[in-house]
C-alpha atoms as a PDB file:
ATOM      1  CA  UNK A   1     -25.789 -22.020   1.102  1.00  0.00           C
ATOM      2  CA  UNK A   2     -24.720 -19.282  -0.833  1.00  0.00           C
ATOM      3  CA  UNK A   3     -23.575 -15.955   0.503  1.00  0.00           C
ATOM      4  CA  UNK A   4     -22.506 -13.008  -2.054  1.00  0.00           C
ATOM      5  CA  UNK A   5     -22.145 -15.945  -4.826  1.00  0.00           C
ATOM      6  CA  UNK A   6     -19.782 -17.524  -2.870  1.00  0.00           C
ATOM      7  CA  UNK A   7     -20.450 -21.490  -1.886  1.00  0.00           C
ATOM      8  CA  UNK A   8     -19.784 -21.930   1.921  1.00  0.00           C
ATOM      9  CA  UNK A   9     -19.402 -25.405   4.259  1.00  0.00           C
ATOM     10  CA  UNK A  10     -19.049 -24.893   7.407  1.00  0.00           C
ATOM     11  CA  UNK A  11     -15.795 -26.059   9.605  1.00  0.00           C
ATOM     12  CA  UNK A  12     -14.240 -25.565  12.833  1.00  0.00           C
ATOM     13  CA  UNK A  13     -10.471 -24.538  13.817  1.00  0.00           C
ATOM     14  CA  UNK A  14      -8.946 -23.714  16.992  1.00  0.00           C
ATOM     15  CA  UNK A  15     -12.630 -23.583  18.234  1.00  0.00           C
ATOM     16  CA  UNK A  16     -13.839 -21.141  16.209  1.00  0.00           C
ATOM     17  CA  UNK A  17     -16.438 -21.639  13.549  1.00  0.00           C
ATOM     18  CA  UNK A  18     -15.301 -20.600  10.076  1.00  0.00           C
ATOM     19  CA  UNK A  19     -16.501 -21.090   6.043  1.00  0.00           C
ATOM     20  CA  UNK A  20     -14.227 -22.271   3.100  1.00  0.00           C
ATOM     21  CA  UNK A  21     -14.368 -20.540   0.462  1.00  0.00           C
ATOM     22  CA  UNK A  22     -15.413 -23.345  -2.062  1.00  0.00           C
ATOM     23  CA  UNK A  23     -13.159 -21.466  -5.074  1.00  0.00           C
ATOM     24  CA  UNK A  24      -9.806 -21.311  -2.998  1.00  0.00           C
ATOM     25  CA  UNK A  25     -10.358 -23.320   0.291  1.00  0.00           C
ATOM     26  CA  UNK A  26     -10.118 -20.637   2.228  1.00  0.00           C
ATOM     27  CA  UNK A  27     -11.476 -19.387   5.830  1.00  0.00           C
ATOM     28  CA  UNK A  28     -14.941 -18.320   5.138  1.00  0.00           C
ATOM     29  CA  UNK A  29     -15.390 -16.735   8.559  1.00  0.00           C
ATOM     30  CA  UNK A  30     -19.218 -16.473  10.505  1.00  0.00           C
ATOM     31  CA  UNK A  31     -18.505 -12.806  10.742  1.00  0.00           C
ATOM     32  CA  UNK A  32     -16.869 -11.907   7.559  1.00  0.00           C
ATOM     33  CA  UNK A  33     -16.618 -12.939   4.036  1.00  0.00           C
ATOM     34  CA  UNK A  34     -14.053 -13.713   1.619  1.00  0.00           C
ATOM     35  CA  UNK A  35     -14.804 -12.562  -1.844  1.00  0.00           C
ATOM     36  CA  UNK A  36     -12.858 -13.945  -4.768  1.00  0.00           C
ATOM     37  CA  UNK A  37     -15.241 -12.659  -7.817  1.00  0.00           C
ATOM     38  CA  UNK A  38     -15.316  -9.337  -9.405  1.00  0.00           C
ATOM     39  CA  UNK A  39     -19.173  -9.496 -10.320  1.00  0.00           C
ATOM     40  CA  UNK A  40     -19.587 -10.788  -6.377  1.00  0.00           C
ATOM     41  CA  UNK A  41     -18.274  -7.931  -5.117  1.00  0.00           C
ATOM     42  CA  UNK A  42     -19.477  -5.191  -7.061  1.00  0.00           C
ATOM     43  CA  UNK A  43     -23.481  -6.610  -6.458  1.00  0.00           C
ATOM     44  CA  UNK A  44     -22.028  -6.355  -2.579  1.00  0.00           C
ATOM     45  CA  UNK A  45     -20.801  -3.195  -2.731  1.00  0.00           C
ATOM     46  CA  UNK A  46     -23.714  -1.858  -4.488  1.00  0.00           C
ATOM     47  CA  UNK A  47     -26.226  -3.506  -2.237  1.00  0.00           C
ATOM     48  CA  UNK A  48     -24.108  -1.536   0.925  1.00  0.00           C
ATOM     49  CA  UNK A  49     -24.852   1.745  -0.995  1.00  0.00           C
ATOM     50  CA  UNK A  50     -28.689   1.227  -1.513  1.00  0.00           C
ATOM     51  CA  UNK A  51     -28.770   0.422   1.921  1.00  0.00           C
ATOM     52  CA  UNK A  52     -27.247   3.473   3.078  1.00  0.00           C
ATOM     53  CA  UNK A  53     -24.136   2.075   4.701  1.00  0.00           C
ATOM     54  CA  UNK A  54     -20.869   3.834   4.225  1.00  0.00           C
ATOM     55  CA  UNK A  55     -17.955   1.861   2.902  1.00  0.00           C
ATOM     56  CA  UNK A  56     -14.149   1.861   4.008  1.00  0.00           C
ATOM     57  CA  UNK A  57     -11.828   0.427   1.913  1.00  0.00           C
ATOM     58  CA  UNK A  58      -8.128  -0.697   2.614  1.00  0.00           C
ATOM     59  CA  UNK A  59      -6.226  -2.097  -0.274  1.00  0.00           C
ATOM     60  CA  UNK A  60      -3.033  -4.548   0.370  1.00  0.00           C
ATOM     61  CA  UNK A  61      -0.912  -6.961  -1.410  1.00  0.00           C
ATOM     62  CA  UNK A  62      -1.129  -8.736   1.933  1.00  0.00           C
ATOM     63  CA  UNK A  63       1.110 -10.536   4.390  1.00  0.00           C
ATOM     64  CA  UNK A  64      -0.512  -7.630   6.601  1.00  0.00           C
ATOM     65  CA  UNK A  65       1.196  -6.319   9.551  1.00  0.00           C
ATOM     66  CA  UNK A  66       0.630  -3.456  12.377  1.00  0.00           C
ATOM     67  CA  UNK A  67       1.347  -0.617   9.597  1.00  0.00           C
ATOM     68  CA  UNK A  68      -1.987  -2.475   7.634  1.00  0.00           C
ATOM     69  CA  UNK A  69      -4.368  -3.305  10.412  1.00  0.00           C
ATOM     70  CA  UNK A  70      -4.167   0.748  11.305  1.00  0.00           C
ATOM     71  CA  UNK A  71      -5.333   1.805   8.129  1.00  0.00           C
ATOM     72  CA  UNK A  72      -7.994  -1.090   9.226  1.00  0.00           C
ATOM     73  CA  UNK A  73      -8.726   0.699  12.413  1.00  0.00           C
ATOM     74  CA  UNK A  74      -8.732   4.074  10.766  1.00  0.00           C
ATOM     75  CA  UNK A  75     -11.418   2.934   8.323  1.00  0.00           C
ATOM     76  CA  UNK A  76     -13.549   1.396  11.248  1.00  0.00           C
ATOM     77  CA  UNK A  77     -13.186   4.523  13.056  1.00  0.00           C
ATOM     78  CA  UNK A  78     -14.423   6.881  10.042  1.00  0.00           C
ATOM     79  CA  UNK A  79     -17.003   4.756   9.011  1.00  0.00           C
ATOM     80  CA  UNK A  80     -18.368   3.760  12.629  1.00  0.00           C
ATOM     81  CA  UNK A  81     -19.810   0.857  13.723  1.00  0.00           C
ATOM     82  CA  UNK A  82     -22.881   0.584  11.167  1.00  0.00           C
ATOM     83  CA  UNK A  83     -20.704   0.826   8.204  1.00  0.00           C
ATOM     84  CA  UNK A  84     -18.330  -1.653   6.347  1.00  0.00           C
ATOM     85  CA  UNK A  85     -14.603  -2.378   6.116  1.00  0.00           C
ATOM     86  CA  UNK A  86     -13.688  -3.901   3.372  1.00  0.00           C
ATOM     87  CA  UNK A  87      -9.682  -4.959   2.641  1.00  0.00           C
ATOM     88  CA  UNK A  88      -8.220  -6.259  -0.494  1.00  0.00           C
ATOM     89  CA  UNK A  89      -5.491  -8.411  -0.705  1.00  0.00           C
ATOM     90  CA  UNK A  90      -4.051  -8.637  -4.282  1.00  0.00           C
ATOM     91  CA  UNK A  91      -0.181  -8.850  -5.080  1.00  0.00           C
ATOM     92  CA  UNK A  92      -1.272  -6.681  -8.177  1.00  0.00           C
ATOM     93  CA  UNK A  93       1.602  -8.105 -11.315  1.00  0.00           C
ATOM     94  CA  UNK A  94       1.165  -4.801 -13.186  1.00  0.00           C
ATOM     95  CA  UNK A  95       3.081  -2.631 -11.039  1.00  0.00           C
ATOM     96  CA  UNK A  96       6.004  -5.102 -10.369  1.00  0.00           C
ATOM     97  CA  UNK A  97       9.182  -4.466 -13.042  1.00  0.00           C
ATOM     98  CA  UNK A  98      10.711  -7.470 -14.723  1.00  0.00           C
ATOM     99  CA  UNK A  99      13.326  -7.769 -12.200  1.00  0.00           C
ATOM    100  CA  UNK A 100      11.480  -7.352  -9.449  1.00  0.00           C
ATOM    101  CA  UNK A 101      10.402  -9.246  -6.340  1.00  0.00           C
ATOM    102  CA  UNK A 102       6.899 -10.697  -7.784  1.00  0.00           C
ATOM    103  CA  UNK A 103       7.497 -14.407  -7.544  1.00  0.00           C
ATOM    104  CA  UNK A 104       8.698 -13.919  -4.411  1.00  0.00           C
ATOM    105  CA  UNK A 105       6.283 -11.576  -2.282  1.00  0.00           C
ATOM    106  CA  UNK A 106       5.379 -12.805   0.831  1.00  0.00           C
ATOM    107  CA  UNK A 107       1.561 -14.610   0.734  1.00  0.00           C
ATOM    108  CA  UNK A 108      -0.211 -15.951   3.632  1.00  0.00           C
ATOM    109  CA  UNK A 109      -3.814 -15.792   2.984  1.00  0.00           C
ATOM    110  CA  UNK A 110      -5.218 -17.469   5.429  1.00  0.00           C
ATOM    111  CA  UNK A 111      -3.095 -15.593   7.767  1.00  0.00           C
ATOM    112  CA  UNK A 112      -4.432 -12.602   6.279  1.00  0.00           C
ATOM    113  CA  UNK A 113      -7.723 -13.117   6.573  1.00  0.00           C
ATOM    114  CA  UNK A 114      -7.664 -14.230  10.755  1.00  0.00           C
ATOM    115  CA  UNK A 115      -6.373 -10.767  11.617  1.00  0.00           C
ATOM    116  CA  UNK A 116      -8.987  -8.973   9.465  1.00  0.00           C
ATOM    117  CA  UNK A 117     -11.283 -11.041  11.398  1.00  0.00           C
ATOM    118  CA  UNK A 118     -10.022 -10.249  14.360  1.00  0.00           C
ATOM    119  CA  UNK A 119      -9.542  -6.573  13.469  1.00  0.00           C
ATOM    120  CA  UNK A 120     -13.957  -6.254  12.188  1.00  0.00           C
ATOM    121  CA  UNK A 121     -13.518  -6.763   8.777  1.00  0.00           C
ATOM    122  CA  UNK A 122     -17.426  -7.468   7.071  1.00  0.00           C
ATOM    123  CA  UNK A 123     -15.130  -8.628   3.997  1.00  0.00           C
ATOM    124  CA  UNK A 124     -11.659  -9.369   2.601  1.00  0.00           C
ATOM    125  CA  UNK A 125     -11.707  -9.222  -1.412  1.00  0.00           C
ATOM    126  CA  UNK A 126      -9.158 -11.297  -2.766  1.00  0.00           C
ATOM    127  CA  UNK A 127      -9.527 -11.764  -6.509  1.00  0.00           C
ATOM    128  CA  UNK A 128      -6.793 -13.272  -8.515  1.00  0.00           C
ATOM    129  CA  UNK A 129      -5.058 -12.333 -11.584  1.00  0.00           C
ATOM    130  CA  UNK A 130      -7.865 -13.927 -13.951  1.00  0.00           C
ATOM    131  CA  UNK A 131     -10.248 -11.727 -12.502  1.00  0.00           C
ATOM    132  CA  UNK A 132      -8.672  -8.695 -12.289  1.00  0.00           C
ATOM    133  CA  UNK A 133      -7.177  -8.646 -15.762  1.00  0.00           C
ATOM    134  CA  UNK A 134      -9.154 -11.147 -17.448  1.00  0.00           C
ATOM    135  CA  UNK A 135      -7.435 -12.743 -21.505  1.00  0.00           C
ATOM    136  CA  UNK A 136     -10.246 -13.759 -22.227  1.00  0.00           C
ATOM    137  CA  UNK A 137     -11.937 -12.052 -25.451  1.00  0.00           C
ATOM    138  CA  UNK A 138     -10.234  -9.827 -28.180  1.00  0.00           C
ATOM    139  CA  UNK A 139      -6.909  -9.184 -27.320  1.00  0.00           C
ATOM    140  CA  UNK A 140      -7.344  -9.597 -23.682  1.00  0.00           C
ATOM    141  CA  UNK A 141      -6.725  -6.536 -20.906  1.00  0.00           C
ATOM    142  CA  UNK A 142      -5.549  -3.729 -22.718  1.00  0.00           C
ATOM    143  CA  UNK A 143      -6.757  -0.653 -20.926  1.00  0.00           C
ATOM    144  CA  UNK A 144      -4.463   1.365 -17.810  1.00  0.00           C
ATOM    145  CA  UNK A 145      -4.681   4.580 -16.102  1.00  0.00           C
ATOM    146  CA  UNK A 146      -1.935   6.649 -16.355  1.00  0.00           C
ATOM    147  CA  UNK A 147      -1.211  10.094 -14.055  1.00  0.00           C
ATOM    148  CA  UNK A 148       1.606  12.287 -15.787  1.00  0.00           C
ATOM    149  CA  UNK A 149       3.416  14.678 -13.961  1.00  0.00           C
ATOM    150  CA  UNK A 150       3.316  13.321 -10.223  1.00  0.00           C
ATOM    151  CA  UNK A 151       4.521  10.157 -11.471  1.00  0.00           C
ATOM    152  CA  UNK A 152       7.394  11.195 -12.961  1.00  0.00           C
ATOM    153  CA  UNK A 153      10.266  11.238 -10.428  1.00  0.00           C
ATOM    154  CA  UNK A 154      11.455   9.120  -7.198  1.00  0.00           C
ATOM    155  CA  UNK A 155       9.295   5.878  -7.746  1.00  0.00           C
ATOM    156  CA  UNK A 156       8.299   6.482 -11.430  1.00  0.00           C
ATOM    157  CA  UNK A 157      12.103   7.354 -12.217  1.00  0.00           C
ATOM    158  CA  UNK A 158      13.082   4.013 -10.248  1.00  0.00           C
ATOM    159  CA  UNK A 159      10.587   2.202 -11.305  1.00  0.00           C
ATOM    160  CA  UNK A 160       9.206   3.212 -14.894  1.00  0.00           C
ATOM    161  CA  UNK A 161       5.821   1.142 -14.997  1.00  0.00           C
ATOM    162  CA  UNK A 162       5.234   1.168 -11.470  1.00  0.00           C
ATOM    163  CA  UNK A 163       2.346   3.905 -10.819  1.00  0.00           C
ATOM    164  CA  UNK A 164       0.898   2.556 -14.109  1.00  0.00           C
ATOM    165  CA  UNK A 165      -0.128  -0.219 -12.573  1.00  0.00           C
ATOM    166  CA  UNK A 166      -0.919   1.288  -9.459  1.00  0.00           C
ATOM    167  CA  UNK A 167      -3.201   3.753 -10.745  1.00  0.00           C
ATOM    168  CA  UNK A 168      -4.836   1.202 -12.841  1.00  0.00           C
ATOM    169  CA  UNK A 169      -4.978  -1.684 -10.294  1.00  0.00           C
ATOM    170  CA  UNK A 170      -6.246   1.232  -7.753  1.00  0.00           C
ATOM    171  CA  UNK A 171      -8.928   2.471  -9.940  1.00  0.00           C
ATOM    172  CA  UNK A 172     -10.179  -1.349 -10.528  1.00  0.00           C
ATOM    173  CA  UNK A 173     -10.814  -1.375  -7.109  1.00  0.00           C
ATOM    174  CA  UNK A 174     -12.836   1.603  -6.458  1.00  0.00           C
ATOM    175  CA  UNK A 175     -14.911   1.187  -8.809  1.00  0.00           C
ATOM    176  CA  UNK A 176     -15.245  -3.036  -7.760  1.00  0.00           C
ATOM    177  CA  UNK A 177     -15.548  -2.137  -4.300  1.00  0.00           C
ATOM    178  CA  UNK A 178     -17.466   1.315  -4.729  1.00  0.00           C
ATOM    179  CA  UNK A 179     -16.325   2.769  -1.028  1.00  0.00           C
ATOM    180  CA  UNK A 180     -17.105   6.095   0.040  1.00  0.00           C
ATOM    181  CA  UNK A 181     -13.497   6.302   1.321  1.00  0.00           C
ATOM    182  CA  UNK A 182     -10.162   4.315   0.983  1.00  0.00           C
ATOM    183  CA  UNK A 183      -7.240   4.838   3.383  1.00  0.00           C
ATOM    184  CA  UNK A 184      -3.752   4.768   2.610  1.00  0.00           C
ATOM    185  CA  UNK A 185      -0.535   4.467   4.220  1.00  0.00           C
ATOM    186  CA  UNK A 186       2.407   7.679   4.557  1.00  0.00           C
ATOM    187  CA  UNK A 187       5.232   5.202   3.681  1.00  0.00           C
ATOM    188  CA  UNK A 188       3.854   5.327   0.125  1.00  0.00           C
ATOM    189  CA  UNK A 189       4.040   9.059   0.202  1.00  0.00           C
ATOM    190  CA  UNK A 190       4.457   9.878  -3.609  1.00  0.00           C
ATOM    191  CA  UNK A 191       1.526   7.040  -4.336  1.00  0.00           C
ATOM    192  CA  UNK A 192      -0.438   8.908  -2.286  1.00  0.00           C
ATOM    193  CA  UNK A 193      -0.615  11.954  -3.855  1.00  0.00           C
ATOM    194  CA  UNK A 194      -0.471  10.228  -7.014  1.00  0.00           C
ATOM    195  CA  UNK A 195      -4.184   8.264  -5.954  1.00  0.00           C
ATOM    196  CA  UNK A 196      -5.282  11.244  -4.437  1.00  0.00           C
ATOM    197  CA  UNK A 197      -4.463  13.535  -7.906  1.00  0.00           C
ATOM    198  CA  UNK A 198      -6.054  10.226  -9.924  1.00  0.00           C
ATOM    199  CA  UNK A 199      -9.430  10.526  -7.716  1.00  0.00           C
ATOM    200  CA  UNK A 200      -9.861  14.369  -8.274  1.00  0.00           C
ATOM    201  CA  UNK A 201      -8.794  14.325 -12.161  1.00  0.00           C
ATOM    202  CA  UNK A 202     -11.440  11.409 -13.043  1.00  0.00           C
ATOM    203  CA  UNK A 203     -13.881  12.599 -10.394  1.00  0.00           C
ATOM    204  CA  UNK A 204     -14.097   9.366  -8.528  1.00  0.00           C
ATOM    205  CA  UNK A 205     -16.856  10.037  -5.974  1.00  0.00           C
ATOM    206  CA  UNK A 206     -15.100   8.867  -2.283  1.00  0.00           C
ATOM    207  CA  UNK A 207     -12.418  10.600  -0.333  1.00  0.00           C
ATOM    208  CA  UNK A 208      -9.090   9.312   0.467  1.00  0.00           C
ATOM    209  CA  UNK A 209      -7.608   9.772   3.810  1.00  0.00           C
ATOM    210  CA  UNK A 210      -3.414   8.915   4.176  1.00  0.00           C
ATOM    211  CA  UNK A 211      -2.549   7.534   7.938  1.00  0.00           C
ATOM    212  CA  UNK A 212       0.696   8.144   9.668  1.00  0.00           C
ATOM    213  CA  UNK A 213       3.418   6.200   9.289  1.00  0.00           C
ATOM    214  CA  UNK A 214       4.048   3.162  11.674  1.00  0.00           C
ATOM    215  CA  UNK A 215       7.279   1.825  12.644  1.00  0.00           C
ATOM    216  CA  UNK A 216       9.011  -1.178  14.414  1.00  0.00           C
ATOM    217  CA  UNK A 217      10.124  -0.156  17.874  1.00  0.00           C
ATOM    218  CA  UNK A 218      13.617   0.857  16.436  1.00  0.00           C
ATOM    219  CA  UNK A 219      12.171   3.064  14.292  1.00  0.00           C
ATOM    220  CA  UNK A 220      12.337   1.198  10.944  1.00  0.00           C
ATOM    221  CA  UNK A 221       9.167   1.802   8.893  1.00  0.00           C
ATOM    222  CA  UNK A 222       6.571  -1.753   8.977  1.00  0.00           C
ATOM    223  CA  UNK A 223       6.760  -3.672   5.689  1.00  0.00           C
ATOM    224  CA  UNK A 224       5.790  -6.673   3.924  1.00  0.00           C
ATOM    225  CA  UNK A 225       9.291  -6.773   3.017  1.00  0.00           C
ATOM    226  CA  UNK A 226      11.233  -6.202   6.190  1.00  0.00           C
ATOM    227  CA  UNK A 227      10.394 -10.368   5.871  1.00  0.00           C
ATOM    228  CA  UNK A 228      13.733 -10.182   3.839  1.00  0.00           C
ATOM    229  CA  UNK A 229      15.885  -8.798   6.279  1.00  0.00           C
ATOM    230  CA  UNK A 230      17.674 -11.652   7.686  1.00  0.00           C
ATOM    231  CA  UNK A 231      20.572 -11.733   9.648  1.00  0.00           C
ATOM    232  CA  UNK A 232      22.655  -8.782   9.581  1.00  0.00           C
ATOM    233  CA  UNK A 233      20.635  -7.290   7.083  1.00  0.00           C
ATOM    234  CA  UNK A 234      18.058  -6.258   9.552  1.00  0.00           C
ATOM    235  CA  UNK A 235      20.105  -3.849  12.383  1.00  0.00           C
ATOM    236  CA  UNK A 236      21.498  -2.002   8.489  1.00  0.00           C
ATOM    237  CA  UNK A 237      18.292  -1.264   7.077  1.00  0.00           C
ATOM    238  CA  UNK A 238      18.135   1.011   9.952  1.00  0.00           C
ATOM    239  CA  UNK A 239      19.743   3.461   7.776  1.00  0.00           C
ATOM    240  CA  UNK A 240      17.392   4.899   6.517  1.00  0.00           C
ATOM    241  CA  UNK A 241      15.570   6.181   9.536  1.00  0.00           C
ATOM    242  CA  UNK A 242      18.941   7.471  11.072  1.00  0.00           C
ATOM    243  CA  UNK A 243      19.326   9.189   7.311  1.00  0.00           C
ATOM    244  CA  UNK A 244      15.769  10.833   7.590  1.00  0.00           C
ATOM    245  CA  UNK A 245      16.728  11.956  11.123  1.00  0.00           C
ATOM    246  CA  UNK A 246      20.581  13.250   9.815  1.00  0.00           C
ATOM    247  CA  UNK A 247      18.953  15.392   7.319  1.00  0.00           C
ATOM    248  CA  UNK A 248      16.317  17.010   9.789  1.00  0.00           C
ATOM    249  CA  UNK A 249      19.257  18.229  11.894  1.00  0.00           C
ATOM    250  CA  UNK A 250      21.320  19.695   8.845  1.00  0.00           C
ATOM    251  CA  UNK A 251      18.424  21.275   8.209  1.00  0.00           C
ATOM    252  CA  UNK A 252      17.036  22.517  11.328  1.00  0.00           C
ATOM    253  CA  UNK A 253      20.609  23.782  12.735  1.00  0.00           C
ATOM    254  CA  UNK A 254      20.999  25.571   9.523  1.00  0.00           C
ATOM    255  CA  UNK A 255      19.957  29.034   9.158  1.00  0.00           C
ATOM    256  CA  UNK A 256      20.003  29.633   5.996  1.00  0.00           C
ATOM    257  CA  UNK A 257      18.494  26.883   2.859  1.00  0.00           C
ATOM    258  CA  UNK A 258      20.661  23.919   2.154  1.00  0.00           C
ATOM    259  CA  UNK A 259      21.957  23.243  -0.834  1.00  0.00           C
ATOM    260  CA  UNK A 260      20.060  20.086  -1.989  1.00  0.00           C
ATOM    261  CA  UNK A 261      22.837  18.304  -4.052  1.00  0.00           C
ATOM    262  CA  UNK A 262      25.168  18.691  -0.698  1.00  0.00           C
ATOM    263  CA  UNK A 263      22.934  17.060   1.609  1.00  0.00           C
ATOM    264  CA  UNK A 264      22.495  14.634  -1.167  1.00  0.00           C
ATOM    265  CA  UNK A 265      26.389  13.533  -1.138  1.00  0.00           C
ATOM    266  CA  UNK A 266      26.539  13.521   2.299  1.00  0.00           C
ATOM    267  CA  UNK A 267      23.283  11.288   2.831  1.00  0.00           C
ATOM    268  CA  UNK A 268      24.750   8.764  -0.006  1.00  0.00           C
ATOM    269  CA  UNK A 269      27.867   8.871   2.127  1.00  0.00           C
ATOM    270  CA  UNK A 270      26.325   8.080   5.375  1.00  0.00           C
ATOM    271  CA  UNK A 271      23.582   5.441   4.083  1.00  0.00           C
ATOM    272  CA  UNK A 272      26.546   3.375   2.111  1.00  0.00           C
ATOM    273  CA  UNK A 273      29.176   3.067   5.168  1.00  0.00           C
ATOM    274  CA  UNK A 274      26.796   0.145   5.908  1.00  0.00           C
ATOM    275  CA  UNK A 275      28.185  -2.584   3.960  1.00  0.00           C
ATOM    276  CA  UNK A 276      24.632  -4.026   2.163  1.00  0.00           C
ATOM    277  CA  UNK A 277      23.513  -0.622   1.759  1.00  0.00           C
ATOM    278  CA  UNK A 278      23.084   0.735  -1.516  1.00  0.00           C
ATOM    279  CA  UNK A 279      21.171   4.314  -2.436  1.00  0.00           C
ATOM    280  CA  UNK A 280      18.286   3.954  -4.981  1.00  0.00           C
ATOM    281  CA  UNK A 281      17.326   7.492  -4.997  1.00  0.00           C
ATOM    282  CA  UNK A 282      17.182  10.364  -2.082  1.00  0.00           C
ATOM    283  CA  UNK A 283      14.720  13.745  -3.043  1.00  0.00           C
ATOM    284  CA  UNK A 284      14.008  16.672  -1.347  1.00  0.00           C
ATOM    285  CA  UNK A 285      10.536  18.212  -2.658  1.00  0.00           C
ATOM    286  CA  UNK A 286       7.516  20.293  -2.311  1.00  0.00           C
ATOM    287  CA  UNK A 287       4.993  18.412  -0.217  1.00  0.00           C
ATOM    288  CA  UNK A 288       1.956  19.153  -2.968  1.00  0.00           C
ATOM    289  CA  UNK A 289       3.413  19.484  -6.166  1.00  0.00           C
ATOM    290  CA  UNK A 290       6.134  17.024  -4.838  1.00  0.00           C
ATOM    291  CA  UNK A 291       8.427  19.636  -7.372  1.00  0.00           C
ATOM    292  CA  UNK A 292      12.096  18.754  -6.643  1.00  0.00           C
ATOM    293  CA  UNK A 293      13.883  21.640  -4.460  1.00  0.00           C
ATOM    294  CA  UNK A 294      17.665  22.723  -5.375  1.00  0.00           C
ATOM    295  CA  UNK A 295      17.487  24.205  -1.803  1.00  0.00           C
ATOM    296  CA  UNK A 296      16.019  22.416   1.457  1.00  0.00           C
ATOM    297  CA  UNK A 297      14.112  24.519   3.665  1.00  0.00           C
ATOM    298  CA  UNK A 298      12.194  23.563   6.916  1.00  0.00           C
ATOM    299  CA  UNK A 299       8.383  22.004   5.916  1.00  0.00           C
ATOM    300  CA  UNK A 300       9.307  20.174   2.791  1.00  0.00           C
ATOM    301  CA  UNK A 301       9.225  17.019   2.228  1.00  0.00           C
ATOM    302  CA  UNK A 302      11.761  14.080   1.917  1.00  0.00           C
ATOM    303  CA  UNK A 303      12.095  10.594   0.541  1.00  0.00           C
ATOM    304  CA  UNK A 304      14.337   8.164   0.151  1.00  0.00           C
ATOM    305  CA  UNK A 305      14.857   4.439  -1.529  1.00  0.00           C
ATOM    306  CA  UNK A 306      17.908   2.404  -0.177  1.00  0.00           C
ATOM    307  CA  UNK A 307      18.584  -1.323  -1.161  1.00  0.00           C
ATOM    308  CA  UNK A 308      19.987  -3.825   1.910  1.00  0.00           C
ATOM    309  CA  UNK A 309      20.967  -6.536  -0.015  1.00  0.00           C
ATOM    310  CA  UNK A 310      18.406  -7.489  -2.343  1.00  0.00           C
ATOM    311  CA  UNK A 311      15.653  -5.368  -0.793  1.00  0.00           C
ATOM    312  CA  UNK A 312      14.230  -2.273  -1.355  1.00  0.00           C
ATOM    313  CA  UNK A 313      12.982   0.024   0.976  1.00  0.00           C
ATOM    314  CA  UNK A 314      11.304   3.113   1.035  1.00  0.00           C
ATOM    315  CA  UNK A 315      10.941   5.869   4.031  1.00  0.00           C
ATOM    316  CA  UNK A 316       9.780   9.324   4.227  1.00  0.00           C
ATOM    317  CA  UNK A 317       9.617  12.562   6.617  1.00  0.00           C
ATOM    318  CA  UNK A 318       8.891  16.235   6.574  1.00  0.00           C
ATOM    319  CA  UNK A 319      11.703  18.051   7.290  1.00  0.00           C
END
């Protein structure tokens, strides 16, 4: 039987009656569908349009947590019961640096796809590399999105091909999955202006709506990554939520603007008395034009990028 060009069997586990994916062997389930082809989707996404239902759209690398399955819930709650949710799940290689973490993201797809199951999903979309930036042809994949003046500081400093491959790995998407709205997490605060600048310049025709941050009980901001933090490396990476909160006093007790480059010193200070700690980057910036500020003020924003041992982390805050 096929459903959305995908060949399905039917099994059972832990008493629940699922599909497998005949490309992947993965859970197929009654009530959702896994998607691994490009073509597949886009006839499914365009079929939802004719028919009048309004798409969500959540896109992942995976190994999803609380922080993900909100922006799940948020999309279920803007698009209502009649509409779709559909989440990707994609460790995208174009926006990963040569030294960075790639080969070693956390993947657990089948883990992945219970709790959008569990959370209403109508379909996961997990393409791999081959579909998403296909060799095959003249020369291959050859064509990016680039945005050029949100880009270039904090993550795009850090991290010089990063929002290239965000942007263009973003803009795949919407127009594969064709949603009338994507949500994004706050953590990423700089890619989300960066997504929401993309959709306006090139007129993409769905909205994008940024959730609130969501944090671990001791305040440290939910990550695919936090995986890393073994040991003593997890009570340190609480730095950077204690450095968020250190600047908002300075700042609020202050009566006149801080000097920017002061409260940077002092926050480098602070985050590297814990012994894996290292700063990456700390900013202090307009919330819209994200333009860097010599003086801090109440309302603006901050970010921050601090390694604890191997891993970085990223955390944000309006001041």
């Amino acid at each position: 039987m096929s459903l959305g060009g995908i060949l399905c069997c039917a099994h059972r586990h832990d008493s629940v009656l699922y599909r497998i994916d005949s490309c992947a062997g993965l859970p197929h389930f009654w009530a959702m569908r896994i998607v691994r082809s490009v073509a597949a989707m886009q006839r499914l996404g365009r079929s939802w349009q004719r028919a009048g239902f309004r798409v969500g759209f959540v896109p992942t690398m995976g190994y999803l947590h609380e922080g993900h399955l909100s922006l799940v819930h948020r999309a279920r709650r803007l698009v209502g019961p009649r509409g779709k949710v559909v989440v990707s799940i994609y460790v995208n290689p174009t926006q990963f640096g040569p030294q960075e973490d790639l080969s070693r993201y956390p993947r657990d797809l089948a883990r992945d796809a219970w709790l959008c199951r569990e959370a209403d999903v109508e379909v996961v979309f997990a393409p791999d590399d081959e579909q998403m930036y296909p060799r095959d042809g003249a020369g291959g994949f050859s064509t990016f999105v680039v945005e050029e003046a949100l880009s270039r500081g904090m993550e795009g400093q850090s991290r010089p091909t990063h929002f290239r491959g965000v942007t263009t790995v973003v803009a795949k998407l919407f127009n594969i999955v064709q949603p009338n709205l994507a949500v994004f997490g706050a953590k990423d605060y700089q890619q989300a202006a960066i997504v929401k600048r993309m959709v306006r310049d090139l007129n993409f025709p769905l909205k994008i709506v940024v959730a609130p941050i969501l944090r671990e009980a001791d305040g440290l901001a939910m990550s695919s990554r936090n995986k890393y933090l073994v040991g003593a490396l997890r009570p340190q990476a609480l730095v950077l939520r204690r450095s968020l909160e250190k600047a908002q006093a300075v700042v609020c007790k202050s009566s006149r603007p801080v000097p920017a480059a002061r409260l940077k010193a002092e926050l480098k200070q602070f985050i590297e008395r814990a012994p894996a700690a290292r700063l990456d980057y700390v900013e202090f910036f307009e919330r819209d034009t994200l333009t860097p500020a010599p003086s801090v003020t109440r309302g603006m924003q901050m970010a921050l990028a601090v390694f604890i041992g191997k891993t970085r982390l990223i955390d944000n805050t309006r001041l």
